[in-house]
N, C-alpha and C. Protein backbone atom coordinates (compact mmCIF):
# COMPACT_ATOMS: atom_id res chain seq x y z
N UNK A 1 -24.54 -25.10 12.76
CA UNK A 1 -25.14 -24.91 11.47
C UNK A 1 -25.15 -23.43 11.08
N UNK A 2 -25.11 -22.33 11.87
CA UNK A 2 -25.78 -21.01 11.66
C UNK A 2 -24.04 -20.66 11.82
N UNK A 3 -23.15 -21.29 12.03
CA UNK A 3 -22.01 -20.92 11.85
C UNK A 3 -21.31 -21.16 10.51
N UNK A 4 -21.93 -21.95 9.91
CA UNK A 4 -21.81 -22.87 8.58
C UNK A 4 -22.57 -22.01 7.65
N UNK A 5 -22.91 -21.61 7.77
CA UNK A 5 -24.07 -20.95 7.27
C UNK A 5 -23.40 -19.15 6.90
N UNK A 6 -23.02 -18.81 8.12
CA UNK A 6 -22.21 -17.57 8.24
C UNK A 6 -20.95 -17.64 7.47
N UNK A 7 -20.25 -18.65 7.81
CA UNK A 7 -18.68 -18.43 6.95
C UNK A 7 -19.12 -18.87 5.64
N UNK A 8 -20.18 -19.21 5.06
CA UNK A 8 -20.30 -19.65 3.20
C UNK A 8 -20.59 -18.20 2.82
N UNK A 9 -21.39 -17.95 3.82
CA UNK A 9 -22.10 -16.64 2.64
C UNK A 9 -21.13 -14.89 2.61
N UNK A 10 -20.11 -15.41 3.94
CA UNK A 10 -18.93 -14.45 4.42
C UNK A 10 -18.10 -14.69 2.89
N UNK A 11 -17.76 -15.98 2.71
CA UNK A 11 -17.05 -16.36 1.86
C UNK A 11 -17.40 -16.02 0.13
N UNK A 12 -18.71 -16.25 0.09
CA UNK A 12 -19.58 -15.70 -0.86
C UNK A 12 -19.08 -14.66 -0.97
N UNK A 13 -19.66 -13.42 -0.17
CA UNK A 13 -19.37 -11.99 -0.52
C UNK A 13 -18.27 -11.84 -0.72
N UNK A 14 -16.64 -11.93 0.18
CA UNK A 14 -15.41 -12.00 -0.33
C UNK A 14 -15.35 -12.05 -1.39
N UNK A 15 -15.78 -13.21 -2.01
CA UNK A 15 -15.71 -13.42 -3.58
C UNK A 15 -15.59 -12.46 -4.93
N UNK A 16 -17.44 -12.34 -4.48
CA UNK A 16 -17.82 -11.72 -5.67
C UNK A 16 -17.24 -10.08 -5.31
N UNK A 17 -16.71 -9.29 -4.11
CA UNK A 17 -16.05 -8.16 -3.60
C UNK A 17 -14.62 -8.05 -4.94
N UNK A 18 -14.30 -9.49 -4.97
CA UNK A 18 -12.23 -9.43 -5.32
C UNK A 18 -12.69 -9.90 -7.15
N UNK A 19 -13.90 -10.11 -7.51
CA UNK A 19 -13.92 -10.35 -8.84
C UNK A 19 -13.25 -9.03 -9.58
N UNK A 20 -12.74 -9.19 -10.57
CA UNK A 20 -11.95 -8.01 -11.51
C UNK A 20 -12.27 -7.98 -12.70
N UNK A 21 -13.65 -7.19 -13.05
CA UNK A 21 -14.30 -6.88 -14.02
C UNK A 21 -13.83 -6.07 -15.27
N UNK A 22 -12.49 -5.20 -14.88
CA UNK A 22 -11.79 -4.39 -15.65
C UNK A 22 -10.69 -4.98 -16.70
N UNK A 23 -10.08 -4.34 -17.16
CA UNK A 23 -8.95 -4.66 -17.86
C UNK A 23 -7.41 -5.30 -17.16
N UNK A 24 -6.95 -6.04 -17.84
CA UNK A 24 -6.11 -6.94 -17.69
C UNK A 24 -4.97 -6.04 -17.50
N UNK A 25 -3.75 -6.41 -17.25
CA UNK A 25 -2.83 -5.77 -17.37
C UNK A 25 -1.86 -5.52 -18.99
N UNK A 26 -2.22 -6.77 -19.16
CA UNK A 26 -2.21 -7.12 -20.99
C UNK A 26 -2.81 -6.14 -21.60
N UNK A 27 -4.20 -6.19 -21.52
CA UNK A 27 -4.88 -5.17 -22.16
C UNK A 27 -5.21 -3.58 -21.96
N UNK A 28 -4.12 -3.41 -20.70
CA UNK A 28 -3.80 -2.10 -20.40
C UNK A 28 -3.05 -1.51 -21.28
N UNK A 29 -1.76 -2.47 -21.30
CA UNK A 29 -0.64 -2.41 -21.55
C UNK A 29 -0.87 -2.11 -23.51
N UNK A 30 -1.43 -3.02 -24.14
CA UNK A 30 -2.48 -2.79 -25.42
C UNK A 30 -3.31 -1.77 -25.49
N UNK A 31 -3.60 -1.11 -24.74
CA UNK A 31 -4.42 0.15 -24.65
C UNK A 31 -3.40 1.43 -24.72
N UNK A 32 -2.18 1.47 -23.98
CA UNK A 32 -1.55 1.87 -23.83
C UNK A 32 -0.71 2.75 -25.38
N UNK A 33 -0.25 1.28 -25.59
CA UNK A 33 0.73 1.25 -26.59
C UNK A 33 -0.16 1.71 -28.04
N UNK A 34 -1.73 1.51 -27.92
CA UNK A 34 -2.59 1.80 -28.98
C UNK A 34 -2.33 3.73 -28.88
N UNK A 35 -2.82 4.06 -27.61
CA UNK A 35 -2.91 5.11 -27.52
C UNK A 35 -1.42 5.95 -27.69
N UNK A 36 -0.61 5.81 -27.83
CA UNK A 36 0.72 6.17 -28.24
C UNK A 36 0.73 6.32 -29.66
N UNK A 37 0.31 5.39 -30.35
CA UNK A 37 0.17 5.37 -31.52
C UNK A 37 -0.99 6.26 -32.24
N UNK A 38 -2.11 6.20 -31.80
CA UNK A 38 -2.94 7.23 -32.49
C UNK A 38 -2.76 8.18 -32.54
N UNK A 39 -2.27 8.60 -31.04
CA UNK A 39 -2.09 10.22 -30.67
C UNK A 39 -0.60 10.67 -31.35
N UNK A 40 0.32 9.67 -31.92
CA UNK A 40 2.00 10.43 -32.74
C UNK A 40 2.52 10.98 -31.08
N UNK A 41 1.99 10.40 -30.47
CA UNK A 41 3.07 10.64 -29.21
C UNK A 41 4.61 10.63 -29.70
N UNK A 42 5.78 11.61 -29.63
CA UNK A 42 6.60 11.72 -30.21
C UNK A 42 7.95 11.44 -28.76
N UNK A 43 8.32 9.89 -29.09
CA UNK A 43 9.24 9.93 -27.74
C UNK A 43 10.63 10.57 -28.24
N UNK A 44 11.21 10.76 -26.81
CA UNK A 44 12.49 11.43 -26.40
C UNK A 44 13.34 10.90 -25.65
N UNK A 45 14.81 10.76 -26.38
CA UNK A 45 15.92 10.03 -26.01
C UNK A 45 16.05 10.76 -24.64
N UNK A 46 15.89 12.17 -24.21
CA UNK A 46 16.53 12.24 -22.66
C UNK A 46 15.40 13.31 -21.91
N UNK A 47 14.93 13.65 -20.85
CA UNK A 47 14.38 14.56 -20.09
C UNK A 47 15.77 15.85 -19.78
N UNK A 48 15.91 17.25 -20.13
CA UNK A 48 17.12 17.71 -19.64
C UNK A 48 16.75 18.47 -18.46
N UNK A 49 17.35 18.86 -17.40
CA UNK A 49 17.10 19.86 -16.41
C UNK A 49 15.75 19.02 -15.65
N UNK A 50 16.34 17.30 -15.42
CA UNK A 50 14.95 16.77 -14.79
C UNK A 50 15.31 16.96 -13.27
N UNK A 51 14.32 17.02 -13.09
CA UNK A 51 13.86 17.53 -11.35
C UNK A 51 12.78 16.51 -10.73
N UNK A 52 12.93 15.61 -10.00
CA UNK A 52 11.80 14.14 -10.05
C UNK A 52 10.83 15.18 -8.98
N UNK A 53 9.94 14.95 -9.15
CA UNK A 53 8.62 15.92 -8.38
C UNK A 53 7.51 14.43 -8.17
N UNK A 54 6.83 13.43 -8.52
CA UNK A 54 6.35 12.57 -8.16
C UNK A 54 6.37 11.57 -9.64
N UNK A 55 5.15 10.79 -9.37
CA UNK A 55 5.01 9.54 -10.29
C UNK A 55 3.66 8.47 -9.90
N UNK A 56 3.05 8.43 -10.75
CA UNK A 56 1.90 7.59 -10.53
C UNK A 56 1.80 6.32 -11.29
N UNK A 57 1.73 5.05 -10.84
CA UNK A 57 2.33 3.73 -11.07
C UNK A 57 0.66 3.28 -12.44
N UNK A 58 1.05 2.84 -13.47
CA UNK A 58 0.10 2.27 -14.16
C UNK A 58 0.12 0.86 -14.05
N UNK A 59 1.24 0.54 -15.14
CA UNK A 59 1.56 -0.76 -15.03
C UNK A 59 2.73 -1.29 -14.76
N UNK A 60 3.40 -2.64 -15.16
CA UNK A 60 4.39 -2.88 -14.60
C UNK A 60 5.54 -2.31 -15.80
N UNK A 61 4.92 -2.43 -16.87
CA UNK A 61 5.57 -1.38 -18.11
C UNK A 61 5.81 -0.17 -18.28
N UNK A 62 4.74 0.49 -17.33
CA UNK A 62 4.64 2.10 -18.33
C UNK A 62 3.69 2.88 -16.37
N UNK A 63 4.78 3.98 -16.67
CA UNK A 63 4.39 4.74 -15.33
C UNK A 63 4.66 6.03 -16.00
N UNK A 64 3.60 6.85 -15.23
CA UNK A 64 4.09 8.62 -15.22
C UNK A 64 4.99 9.16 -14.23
N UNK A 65 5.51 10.37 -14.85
CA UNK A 65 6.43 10.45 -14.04
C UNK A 65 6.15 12.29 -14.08
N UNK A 66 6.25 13.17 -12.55
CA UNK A 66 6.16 14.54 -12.94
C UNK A 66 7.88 15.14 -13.02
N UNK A 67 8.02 16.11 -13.70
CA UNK A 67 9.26 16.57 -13.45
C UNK A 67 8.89 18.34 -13.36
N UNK A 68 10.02 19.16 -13.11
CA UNK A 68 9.80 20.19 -12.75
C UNK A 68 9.34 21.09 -13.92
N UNK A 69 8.60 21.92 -13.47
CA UNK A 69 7.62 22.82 -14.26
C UNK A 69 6.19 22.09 -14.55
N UNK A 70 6.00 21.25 -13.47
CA UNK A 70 4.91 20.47 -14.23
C UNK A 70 4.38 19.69 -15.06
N UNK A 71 5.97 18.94 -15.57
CA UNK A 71 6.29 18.62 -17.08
C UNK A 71 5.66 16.90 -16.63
N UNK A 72 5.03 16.40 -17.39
CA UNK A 72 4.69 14.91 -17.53
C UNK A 72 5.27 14.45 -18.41
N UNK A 73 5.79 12.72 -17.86
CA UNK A 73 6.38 11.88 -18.96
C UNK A 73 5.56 10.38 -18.80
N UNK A 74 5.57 10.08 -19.74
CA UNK A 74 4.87 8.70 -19.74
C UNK A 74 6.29 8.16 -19.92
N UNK A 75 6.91 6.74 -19.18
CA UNK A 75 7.97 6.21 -19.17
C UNK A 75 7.48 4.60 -19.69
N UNK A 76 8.05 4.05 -20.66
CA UNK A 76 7.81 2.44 -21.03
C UNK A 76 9.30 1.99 -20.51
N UNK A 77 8.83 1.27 -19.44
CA UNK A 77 10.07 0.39 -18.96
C UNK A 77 9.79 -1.30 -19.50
N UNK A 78 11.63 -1.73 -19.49
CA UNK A 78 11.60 -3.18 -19.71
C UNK A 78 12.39 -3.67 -18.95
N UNK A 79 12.49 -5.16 -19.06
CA UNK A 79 12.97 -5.48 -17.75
C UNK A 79 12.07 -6.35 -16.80
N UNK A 80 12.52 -7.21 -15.73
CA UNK A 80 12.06 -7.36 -14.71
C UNK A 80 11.28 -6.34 -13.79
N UNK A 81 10.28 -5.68 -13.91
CA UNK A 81 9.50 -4.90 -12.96
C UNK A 81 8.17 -4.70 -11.99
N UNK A 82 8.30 -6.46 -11.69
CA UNK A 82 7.01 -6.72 -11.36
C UNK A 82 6.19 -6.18 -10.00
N UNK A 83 7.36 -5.46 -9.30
CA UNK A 83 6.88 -4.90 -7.98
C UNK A 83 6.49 -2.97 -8.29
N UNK A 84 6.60 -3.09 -9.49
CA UNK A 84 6.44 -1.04 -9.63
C UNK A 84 4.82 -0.87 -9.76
N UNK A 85 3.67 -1.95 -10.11
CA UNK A 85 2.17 -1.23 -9.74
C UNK A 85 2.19 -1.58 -8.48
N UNK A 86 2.54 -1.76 -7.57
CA UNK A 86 2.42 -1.62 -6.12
C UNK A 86 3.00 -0.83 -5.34
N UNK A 87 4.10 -0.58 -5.86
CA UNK A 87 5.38 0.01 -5.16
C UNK A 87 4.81 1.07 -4.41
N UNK A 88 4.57 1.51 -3.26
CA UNK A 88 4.62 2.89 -2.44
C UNK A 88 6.13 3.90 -3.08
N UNK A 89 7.00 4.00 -3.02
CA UNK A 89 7.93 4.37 -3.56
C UNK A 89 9.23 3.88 -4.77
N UNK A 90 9.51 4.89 -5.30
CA UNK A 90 10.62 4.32 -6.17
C UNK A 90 11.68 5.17 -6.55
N UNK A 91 12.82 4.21 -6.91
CA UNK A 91 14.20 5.34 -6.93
C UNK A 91 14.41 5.22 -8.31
N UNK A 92 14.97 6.06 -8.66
CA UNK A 92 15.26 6.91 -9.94
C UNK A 92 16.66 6.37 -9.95
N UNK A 93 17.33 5.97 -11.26
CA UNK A 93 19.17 5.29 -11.41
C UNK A 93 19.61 5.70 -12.66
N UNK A 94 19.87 7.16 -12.10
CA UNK A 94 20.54 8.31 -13.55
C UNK A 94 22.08 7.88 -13.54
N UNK A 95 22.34 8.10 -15.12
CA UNK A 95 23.87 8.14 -15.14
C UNK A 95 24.09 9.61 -15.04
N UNK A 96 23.39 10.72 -15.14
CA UNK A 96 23.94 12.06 -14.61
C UNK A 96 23.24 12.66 -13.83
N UNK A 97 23.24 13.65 -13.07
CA UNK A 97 22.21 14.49 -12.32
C UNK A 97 21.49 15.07 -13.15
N UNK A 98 21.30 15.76 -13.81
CA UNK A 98 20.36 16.56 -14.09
C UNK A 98 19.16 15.90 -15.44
N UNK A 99 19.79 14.76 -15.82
CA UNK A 99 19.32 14.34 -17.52
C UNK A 99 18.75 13.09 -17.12
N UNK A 100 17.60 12.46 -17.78
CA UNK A 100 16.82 11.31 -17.48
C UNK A 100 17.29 11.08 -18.92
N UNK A 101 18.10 9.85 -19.13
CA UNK A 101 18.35 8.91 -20.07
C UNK A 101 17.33 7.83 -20.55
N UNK A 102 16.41 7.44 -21.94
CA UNK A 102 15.98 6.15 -22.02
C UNK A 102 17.34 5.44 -22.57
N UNK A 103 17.20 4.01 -22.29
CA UNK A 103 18.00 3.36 -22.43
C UNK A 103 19.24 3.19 -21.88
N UNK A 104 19.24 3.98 -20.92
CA UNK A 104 20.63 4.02 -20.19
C UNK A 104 20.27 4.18 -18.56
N UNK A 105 19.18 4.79 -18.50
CA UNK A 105 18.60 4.89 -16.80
C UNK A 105 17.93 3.90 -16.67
N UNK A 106 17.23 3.42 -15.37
CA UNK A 106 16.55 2.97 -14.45
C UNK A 106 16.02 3.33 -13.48
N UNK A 107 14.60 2.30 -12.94
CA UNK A 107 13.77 2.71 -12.55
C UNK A 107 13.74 1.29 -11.62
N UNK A 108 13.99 1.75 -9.64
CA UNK A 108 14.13 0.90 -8.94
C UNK A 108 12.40 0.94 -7.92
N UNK A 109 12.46 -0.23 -7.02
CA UNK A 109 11.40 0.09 -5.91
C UNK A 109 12.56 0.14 -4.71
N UNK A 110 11.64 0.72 -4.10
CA UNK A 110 12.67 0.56 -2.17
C UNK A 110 12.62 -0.34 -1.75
N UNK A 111 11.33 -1.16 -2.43
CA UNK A 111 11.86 -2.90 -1.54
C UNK A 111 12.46 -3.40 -2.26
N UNK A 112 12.98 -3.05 -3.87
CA UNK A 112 13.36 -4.29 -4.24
C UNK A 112 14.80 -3.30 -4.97
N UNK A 113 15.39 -2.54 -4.34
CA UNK A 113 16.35 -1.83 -5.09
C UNK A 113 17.13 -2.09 -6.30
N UNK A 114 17.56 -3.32 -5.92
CA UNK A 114 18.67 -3.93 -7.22
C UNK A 114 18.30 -4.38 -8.14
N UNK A 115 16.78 -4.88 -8.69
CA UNK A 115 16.13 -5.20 -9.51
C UNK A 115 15.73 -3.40 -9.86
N UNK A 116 16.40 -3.31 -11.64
CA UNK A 116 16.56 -2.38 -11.97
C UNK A 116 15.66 -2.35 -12.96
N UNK A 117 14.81 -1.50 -13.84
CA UNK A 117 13.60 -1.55 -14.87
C UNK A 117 14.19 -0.78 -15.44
N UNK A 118 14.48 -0.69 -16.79
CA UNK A 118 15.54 -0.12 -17.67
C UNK A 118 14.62 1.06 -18.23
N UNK A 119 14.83 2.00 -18.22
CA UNK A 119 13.74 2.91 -19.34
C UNK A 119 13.80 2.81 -20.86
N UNK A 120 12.97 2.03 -21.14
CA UNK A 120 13.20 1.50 -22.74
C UNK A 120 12.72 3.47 -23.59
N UNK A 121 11.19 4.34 -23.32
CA UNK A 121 11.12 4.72 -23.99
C UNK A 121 10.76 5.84 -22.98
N UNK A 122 10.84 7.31 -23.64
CA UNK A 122 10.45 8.44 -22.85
C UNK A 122 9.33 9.33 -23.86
N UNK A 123 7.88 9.26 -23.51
CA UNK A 123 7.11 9.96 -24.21
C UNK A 123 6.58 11.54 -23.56
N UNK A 124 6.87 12.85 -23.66
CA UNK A 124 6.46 13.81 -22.84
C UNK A 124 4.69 13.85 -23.31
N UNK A 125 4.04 14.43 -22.19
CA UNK A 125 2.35 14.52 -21.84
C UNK A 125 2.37 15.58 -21.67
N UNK A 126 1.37 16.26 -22.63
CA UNK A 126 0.32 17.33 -21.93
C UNK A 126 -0.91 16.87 -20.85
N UNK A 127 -1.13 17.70 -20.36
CA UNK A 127 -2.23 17.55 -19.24
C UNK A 127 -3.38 17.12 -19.64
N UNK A 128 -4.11 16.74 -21.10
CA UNK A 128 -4.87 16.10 -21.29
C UNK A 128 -4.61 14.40 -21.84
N UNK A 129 -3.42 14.29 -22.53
CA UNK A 129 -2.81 13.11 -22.70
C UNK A 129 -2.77 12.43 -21.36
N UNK A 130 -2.30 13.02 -19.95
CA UNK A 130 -1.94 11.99 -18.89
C UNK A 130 -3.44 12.21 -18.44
N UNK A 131 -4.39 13.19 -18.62
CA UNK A 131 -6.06 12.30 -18.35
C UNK A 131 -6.15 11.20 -18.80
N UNK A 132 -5.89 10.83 -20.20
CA UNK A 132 -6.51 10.38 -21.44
C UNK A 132 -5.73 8.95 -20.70
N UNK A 133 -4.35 8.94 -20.55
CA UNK A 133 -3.57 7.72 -19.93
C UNK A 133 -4.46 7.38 -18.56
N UNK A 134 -4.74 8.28 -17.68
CA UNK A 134 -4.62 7.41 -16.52
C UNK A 134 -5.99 7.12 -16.10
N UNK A 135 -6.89 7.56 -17.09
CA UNK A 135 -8.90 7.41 -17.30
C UNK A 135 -8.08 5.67 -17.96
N UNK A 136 -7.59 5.53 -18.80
CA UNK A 136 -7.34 4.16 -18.98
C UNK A 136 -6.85 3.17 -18.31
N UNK A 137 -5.93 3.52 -17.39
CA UNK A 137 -5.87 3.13 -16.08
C UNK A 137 -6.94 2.79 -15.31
N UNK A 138 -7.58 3.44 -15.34
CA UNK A 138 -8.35 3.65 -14.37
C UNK A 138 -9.83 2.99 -14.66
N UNK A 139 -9.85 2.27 -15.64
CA UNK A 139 -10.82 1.73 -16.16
C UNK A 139 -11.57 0.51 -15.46
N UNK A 140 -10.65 0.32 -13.79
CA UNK A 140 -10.91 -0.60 -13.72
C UNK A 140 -11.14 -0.18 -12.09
N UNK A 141 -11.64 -0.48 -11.25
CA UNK A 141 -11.52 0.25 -9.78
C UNK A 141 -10.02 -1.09 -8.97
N UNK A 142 -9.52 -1.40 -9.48
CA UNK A 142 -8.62 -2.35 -8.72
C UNK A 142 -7.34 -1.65 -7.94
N UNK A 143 -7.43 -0.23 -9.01
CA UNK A 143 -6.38 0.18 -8.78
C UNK A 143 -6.92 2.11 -8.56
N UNK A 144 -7.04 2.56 -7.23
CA UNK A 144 -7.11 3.45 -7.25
C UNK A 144 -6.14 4.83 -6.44
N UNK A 145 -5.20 4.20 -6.11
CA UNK A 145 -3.92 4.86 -5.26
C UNK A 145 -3.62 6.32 -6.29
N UNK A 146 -3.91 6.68 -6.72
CA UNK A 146 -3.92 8.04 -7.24
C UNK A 146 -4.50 9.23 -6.59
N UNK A 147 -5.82 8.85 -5.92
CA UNK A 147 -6.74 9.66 -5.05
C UNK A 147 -6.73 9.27 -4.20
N UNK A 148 -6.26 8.40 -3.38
CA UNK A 148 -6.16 7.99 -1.76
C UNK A 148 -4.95 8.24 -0.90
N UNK A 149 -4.17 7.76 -1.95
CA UNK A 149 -2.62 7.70 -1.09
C UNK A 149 -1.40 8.07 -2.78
N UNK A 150 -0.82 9.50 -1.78
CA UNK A 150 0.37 9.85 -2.71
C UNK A 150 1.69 8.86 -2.78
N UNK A 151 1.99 8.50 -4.24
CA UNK A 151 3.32 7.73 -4.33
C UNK A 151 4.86 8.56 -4.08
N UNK A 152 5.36 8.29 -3.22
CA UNK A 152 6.42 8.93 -2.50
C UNK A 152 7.90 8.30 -3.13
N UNK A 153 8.32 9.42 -3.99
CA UNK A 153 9.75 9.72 -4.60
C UNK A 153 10.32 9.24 -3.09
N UNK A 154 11.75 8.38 -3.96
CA UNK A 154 13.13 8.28 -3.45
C UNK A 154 14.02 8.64 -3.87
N UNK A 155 15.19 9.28 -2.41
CA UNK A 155 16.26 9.63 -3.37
C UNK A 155 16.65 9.07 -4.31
N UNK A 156 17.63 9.79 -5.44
CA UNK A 156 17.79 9.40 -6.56
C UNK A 156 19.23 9.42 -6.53
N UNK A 157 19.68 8.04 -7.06
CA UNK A 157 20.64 7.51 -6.90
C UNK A 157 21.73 8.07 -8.51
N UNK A 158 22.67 8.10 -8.79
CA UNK A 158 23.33 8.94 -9.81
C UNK A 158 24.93 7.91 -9.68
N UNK A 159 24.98 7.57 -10.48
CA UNK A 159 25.84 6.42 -11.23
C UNK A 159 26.71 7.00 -11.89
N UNK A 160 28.24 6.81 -11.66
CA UNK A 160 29.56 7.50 -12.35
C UNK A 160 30.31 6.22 -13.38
């Protein structure tokens, strides 16, 4: 009985621990695309002189990305990309070295390489815009790999 007793209320707490009080991924993703819009975020057909320096995973749509000088990009990918808010790492699939293409690059995981996430749009961030993005992110504690554990760049693969 006192074992019966133990695994309900074990089970109990589990529970109410994994409830997800925050925002949806939908309504990230709607938050997102709102905030693009208020702010005249002004996207850009290419990144030039990109240098991949890291990347912090939002959703399965839309990730930051650092490039050199400190430069932030908010990236809207389309596509199949259902493993990139988890992904520990991800590879970069330029058609040139030095230039990040939307619409012509991709955005892989290391487990799932060949499933490619197309970069539909490239928006550049100032340092209060990618607060402003990833406080919305962050709206929810489900997802906090930003402050615990760094997302680790893969080589970047370059397509002739």
């Amino acid at each position: 009985m006192k074992l019966t007793l133990f695994l309900l209320s074990s089970l109990i707490f589990i529970t109410g621990c994994s409830s997800n009080n925050g925002l949806s991924t939908t309504e990230k993703n709607l938050a997102f695309q709102n905030y693009i819009s208020i702010n005249n975020l002004e996207e850009v057909d290419k990144i030039t002189s990109f240098r991949f320096h890291g990347w912090s995973s939002l959703t399965n749509d839309y990730l930051i990305i650092s490039s050199s000088h400190k430069r932030q990009h908010l990236l809207e990918l389309t596509g199949f990309c259902s493993e990139i808010t988890w992904a520990h790492a991800i590879i970069i699939n330029r058609s040139t070295s030095s230039t990040l293409h939307a619409k012509f690059d991709s955005i892989s995981t290391a487990k799932a390489p060949r499933l490619k996430c197309m970069i539909k749009t490239i928006y550049p961030l100032t340092e209060q815009q990618e607060d402003d993005i990833k406080s919305i992110n962050n709206s929810d504690n489900e997802q906090e790999s930003d402050a615990t554990t760094p997302n680790v760049a893969m080589p970047e693969k370059h397509t002739t």
